[in-house]
Protein backbone atom coordinates (compact mmCIF):
# COMPACT_ATOMS: atom_id res chain seq x y z
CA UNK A 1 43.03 -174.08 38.83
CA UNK A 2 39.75 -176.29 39.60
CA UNK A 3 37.88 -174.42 41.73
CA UNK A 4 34.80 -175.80 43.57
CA UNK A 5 31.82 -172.85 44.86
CA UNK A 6 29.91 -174.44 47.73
CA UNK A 7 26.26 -172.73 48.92
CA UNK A 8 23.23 -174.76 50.25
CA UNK A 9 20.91 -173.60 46.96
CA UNK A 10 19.70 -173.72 43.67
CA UNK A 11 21.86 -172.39 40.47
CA UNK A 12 20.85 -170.38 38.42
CA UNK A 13 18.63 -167.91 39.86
CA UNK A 14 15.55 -167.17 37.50
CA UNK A 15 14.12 -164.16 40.10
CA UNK A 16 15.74 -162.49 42.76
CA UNK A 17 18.62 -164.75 44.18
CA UNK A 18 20.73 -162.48 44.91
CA UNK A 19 24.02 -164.84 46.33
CA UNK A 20 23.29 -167.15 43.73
CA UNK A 21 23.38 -164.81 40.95
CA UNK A 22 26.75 -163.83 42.33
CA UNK A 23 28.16 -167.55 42.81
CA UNK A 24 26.89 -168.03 38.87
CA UNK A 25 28.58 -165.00 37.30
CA UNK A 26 31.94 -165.73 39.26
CA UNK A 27 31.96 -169.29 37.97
CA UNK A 28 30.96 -168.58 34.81
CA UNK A 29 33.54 -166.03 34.63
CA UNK A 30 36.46 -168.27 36.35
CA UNK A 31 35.81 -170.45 33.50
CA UNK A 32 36.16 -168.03 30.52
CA UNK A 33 39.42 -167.22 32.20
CA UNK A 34 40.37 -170.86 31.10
CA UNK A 35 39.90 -172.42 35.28
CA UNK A 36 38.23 -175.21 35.92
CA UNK A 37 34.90 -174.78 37.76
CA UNK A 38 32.12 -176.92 40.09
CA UNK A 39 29.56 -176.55 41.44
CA UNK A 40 28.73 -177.83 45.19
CA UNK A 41 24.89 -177.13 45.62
CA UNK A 42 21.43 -178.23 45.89
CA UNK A 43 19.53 -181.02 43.85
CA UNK A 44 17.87 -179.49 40.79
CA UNK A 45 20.67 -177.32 39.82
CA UNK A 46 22.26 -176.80 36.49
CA UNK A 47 25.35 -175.40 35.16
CA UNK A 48 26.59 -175.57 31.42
CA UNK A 49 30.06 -173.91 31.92
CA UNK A 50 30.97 -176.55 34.93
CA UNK A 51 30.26 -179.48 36.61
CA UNK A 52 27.53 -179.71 39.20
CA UNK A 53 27.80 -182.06 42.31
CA UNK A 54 24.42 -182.29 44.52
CA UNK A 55 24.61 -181.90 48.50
CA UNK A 56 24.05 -184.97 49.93
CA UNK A 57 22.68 -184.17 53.54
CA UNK A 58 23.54 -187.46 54.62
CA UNK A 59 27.20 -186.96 54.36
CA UNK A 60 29.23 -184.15 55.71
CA UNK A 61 30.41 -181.32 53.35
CA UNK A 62 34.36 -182.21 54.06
CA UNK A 63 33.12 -185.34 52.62
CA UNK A 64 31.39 -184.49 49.23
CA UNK A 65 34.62 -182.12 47.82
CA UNK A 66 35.98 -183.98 45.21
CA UNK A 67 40.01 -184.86 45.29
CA UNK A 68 40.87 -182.87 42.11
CA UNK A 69 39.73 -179.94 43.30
CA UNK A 70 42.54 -176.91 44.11
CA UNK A 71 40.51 -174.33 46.21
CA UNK A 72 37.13 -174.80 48.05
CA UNK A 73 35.26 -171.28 47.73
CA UNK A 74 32.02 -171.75 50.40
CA UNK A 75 29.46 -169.21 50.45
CA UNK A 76 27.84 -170.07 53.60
CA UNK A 77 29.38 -171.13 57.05
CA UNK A 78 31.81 -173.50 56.66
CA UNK A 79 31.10 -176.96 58.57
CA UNK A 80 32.85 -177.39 61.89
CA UNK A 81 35.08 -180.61 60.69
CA UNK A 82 38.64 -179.92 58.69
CA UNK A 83 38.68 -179.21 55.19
CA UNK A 84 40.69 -181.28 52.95
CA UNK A 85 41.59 -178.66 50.52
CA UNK A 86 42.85 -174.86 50.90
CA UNK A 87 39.54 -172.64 51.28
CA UNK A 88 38.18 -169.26 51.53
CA UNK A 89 34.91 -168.39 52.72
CA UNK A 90 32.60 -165.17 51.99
CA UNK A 91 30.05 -163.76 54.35
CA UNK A 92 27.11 -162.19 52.69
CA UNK A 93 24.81 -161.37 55.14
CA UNK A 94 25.35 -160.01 58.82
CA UNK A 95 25.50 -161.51 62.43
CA UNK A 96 24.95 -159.48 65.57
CA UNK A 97 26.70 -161.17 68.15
CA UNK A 98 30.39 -162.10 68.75
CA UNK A 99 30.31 -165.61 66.83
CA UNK A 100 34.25 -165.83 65.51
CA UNK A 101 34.64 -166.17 62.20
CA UNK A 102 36.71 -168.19 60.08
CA UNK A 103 40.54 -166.60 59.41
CA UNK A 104 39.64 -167.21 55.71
CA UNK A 105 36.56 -164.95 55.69
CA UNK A 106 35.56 -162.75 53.06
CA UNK A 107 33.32 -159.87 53.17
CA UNK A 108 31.80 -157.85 50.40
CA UNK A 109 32.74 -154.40 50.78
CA UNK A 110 35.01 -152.66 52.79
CA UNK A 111 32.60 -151.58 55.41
CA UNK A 112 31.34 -155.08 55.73
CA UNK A 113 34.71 -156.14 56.63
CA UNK A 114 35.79 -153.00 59.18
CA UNK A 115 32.68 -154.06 61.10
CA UNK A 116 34.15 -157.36 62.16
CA UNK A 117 37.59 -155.75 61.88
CA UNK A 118 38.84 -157.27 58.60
CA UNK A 119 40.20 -155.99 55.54
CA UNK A 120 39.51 -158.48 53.48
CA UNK A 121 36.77 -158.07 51.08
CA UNK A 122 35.64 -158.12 47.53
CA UNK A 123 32.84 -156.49 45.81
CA UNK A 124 30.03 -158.56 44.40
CA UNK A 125 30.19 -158.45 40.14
CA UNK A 126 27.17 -158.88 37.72
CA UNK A 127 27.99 -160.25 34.28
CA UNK A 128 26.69 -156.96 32.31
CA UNK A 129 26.12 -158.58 28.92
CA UNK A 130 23.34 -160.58 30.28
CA UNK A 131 20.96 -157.32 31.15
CA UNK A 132 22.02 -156.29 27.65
CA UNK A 133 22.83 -152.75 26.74
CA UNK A 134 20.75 -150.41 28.55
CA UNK A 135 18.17 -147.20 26.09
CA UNK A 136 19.36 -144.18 28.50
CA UNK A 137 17.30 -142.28 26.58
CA UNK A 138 14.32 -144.35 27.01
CA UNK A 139 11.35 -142.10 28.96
CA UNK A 140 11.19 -142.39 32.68
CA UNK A 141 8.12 -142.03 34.55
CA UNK A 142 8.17 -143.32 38.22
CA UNK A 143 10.96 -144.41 40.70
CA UNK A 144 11.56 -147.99 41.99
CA UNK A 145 12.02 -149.51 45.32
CA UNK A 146 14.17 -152.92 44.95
CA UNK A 147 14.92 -155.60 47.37
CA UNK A 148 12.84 -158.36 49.37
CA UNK A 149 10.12 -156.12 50.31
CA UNK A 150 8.80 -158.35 52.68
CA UNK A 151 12.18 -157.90 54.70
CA UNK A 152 11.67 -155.04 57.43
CA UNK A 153 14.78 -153.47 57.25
CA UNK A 154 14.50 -152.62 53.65
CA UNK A 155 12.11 -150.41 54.81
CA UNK A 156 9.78 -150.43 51.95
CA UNK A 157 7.42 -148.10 53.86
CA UNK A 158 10.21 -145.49 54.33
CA UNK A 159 10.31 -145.42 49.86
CA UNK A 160 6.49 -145.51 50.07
CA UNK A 161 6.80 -142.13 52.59
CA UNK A 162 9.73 -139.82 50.76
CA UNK A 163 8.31 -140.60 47.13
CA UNK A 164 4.55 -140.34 47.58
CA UNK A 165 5.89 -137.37 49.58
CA UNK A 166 6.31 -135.82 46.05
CA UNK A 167 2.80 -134.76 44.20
CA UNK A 168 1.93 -137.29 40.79
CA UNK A 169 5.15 -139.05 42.20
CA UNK A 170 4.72 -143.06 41.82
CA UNK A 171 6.75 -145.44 43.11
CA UNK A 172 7.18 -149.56 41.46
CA UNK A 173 8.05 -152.05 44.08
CA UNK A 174 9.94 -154.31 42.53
CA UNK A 175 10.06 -157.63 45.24
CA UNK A 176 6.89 -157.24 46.86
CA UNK A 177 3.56 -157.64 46.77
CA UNK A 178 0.34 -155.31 48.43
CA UNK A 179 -1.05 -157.40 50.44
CA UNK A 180 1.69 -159.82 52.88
CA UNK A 181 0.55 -162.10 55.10
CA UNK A 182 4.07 -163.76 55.91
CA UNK A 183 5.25 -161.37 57.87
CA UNK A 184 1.94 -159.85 59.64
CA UNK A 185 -0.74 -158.83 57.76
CA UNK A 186 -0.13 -155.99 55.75
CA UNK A 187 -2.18 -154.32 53.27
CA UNK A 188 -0.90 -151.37 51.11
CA UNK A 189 -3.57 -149.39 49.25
CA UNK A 190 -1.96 -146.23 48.17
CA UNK A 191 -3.20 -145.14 44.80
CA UNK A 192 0.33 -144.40 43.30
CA UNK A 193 2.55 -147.12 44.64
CA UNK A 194 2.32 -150.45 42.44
CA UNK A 195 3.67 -153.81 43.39
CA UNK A 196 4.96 -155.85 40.89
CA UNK A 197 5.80 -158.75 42.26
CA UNK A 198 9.91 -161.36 42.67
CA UNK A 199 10.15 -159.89 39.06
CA UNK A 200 13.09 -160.86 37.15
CA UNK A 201 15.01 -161.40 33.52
CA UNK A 202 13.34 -159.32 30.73
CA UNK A 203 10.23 -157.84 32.84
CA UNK A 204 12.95 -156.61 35.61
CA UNK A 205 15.06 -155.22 32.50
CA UNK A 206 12.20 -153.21 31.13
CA UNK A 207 11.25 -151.59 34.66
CA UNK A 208 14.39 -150.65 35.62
CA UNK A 209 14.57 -149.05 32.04
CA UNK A 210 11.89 -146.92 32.53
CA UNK A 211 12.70 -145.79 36.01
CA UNK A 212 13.97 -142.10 37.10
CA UNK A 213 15.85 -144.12 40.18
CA UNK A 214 15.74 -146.45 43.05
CA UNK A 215 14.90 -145.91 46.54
CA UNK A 216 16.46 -147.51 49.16
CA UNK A 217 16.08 -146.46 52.78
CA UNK A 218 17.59 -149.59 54.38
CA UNK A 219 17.66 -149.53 58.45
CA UNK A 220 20.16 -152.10 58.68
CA UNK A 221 23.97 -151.99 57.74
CA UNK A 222 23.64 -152.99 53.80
CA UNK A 223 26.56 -155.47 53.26
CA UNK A 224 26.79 -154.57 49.23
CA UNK A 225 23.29 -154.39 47.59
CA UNK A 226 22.84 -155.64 44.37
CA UNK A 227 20.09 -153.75 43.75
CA UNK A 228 22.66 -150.52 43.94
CA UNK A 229 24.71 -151.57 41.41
CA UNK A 230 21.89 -152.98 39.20
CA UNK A 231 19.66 -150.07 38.87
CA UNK A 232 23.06 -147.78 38.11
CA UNK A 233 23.68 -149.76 35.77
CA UNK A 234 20.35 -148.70 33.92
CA UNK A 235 21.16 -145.13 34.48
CA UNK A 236 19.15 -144.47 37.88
CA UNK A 237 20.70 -142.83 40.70
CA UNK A 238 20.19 -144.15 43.87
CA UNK A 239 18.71 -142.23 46.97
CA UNK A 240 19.34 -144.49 49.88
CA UNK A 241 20.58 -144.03 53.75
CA UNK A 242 24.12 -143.91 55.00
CA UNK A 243 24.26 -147.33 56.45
CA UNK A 244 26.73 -150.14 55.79
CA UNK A 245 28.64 -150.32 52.14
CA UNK A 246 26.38 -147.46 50.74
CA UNK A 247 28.72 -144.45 51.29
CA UNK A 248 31.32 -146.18 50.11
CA UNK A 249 29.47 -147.32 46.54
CA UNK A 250 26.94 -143.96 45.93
CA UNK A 251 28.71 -140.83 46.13
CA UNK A 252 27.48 -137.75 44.80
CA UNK A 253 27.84 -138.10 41.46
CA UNK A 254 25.42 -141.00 41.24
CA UNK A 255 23.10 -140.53 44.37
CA UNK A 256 22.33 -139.02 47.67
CA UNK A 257 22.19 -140.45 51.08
CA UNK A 258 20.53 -139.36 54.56
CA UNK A 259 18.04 -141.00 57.07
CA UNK A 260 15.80 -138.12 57.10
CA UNK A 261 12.60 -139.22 54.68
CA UNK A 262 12.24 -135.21 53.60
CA UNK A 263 15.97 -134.83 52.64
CA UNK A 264 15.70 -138.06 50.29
CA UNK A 265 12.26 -136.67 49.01
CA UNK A 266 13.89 -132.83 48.30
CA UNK A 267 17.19 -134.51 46.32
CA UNK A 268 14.52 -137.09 44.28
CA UNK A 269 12.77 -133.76 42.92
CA UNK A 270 16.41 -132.80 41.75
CA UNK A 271 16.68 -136.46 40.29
CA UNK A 272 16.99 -134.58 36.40
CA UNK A 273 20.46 -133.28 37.65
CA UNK A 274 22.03 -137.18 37.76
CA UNK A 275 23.45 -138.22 34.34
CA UNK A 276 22.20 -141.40 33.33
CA UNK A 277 25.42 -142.12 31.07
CA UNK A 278 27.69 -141.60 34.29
CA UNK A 279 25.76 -144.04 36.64
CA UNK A 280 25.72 -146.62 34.00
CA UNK A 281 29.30 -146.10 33.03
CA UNK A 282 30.45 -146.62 36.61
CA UNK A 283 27.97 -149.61 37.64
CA UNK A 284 29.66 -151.20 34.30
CA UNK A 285 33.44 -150.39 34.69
CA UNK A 286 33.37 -150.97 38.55
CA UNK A 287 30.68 -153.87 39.50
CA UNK A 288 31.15 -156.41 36.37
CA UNK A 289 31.86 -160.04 37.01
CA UNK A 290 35.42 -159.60 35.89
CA UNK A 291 36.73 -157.55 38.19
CA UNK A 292 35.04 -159.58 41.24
CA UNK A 293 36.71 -162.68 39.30
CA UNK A 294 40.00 -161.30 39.56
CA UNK A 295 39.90 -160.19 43.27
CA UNK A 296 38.66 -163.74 44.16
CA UNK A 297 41.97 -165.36 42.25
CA UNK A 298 43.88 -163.10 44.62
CA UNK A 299 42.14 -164.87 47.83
CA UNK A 300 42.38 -168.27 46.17
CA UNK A 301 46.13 -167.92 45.69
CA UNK A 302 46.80 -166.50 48.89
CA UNK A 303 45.52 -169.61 50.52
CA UNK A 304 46.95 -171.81 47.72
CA UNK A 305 50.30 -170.78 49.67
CA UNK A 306 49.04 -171.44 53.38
CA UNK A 307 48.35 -167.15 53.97
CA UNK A 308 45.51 -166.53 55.95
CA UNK A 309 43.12 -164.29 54.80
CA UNK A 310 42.84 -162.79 58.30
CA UNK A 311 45.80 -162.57 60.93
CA UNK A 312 42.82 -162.93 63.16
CA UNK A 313 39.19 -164.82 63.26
CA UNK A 314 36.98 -162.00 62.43
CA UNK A 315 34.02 -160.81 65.06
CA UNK A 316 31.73 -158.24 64.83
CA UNK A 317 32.99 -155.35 66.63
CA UNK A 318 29.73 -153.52 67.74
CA UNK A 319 26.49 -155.22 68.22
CA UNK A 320 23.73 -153.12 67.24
CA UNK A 321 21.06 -152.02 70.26
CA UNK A 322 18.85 -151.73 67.90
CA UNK A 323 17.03 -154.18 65.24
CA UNK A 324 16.63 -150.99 62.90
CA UNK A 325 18.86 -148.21 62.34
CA UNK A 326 17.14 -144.63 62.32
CA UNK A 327 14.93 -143.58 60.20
CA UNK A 328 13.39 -140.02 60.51
């Protein structure tokens, strides 16, 4: 099968990039499985598992997919003319209004897809061998926030509150930086929170190695969250809120969830009672690129023999009132 992924960026990501790590370990995984693979993205990309095709914003997208190709898998809207090949698209992100979807829509985890009444879904995969095997036995001295700081919702200040909550606690921020200017001025001066920065490849390794667990107190309806599976994957549990795909990936064996700042704060004290070895083990068997590779054949064959994804165009069920979900 030749299978071109379409998104409007730059492959590979070297920092955060969180869709295009995903696009890159699908590919590169579709291609071990002996499939053809392309690339449809922006100038200045580079792939050396498939062939890479530029945008050209002079010409539509319908336009630029080559005639070889079997499936088109887009990972941003679709354009508005027809699509010469069979297709599937996947949301990653979230809309708040009643925009209809495409009937070939994909979300990325099941609560993703129940909120704009679909079942149709497939979890986002890391390829594991590239963060190499993780030292669970390796000291651990502070907890980590991760995720675009910057980004309200994340609610880096809600971390900041239930760790520092904790006396000697620290907490890294991994995606940030203390003082932000981008999105108002903001200046965080608290003696045991350090920023370190869009970290990524070996530096990210080595602080997620050393970290008890991640916080993450999102106010928003978290489609997937890398950052979940990542820092599981290096043994931390994650203490986040019960919003979007999170009750559905951390249960109890590997986290704790509530919107109260104190409840988050009382469970990180117990963080010694989370084995390391189980939330690796089940980031790795559950969230690898092979498994997401698989599910994603599924969609491209069921659209290979003119099945919808959807019996209907996916909508968003419930807008939210709210721009942030509650935090107490």
């Amino acid at each position: 099968m030749h299978i071109l992924i379409v998104h409007d960026s730059i492959i590979p990501a070297f920092r955060y990039g969180g869709t295009e790590r995903v696009i890159w370990y699908l590919g590169k995984e579709l291609a071990k499985m002996g499939h053809e693979v392309s690339y449809l993205v922006q100038k200045g990309s580079q792939c050396h598992f498939g062939k890479v095709y530029f945008i050209n914003p002079s010409l539509s997208i319908a336009q630029q997919i080559p005639k070889d190709i079997d499936v088109v898998h887009f990972n941003n809207r679709p354009p508005d003319t027809p699509i010469p090949s069979p297709y599937i698209v996947t949301m990653h992100g979230n809309l708040n209004d009643e925009t209809e979807l495409d009937a070939n829509t994909v979300f990325v985890s099941k609560n993703h897809a129940e909120r704009y009444g679909s079942a149709s879904f497939v979890y986002n995969g890391l390829d594991w061998d590239d963060y190499g095997k993780p030292d669970l036995s390796a000291g651990r001295d502070y907890f980590h926030f991760l995720g675009h700081a910057a980004w309200r919702v994340k609610n880096v200040r809600g971390a900041i509150q239930a760790v520092t909550a904790i006396p000697h606690e620290r907490l890294f921020i991994l995606g940030g930086y203390r003082l932000n200017i981008k999105m108002g001025f903001r200046l965080t001066l608290h003696p045991r929170v350090k920023f370190c920065g869009m970290v990524g490849g070996n530096r990210k390794v080595s602080l997620l190695q050393h970290s008890k667990g991640l916080v993450f107190p999102v106010r928003w309806h978290e489609p997937f969250g890398l950052a979940l599976t990542e820092s599981l994957y290096f043994g931390c549990p994650v203490f986040g809120t019960p919003y979007g795909s999170l009750p559905e990936i951390i249960h109890a064996d590997v986290g704790y969830l509530s919107n109260k700042s104190e409840a988050l704060t009382c469970a990180m004290k117990e963080v010694a009672n989370y084995s390391r070895v189980r939330c690796h083990e089940y980031a790795r068997d559950c969230f690898d690129a092979k498994n997401m590779a698989l599910n994603y054949l599924e969609k491209y064959n069921k659209v290979l023999n003119n099945q919808p994804l959807n019996l209907t165009r996916p909508k968003l069920q419930k807008q939210n009132d709210s721009k942030f979900l509650v935090w107490e």
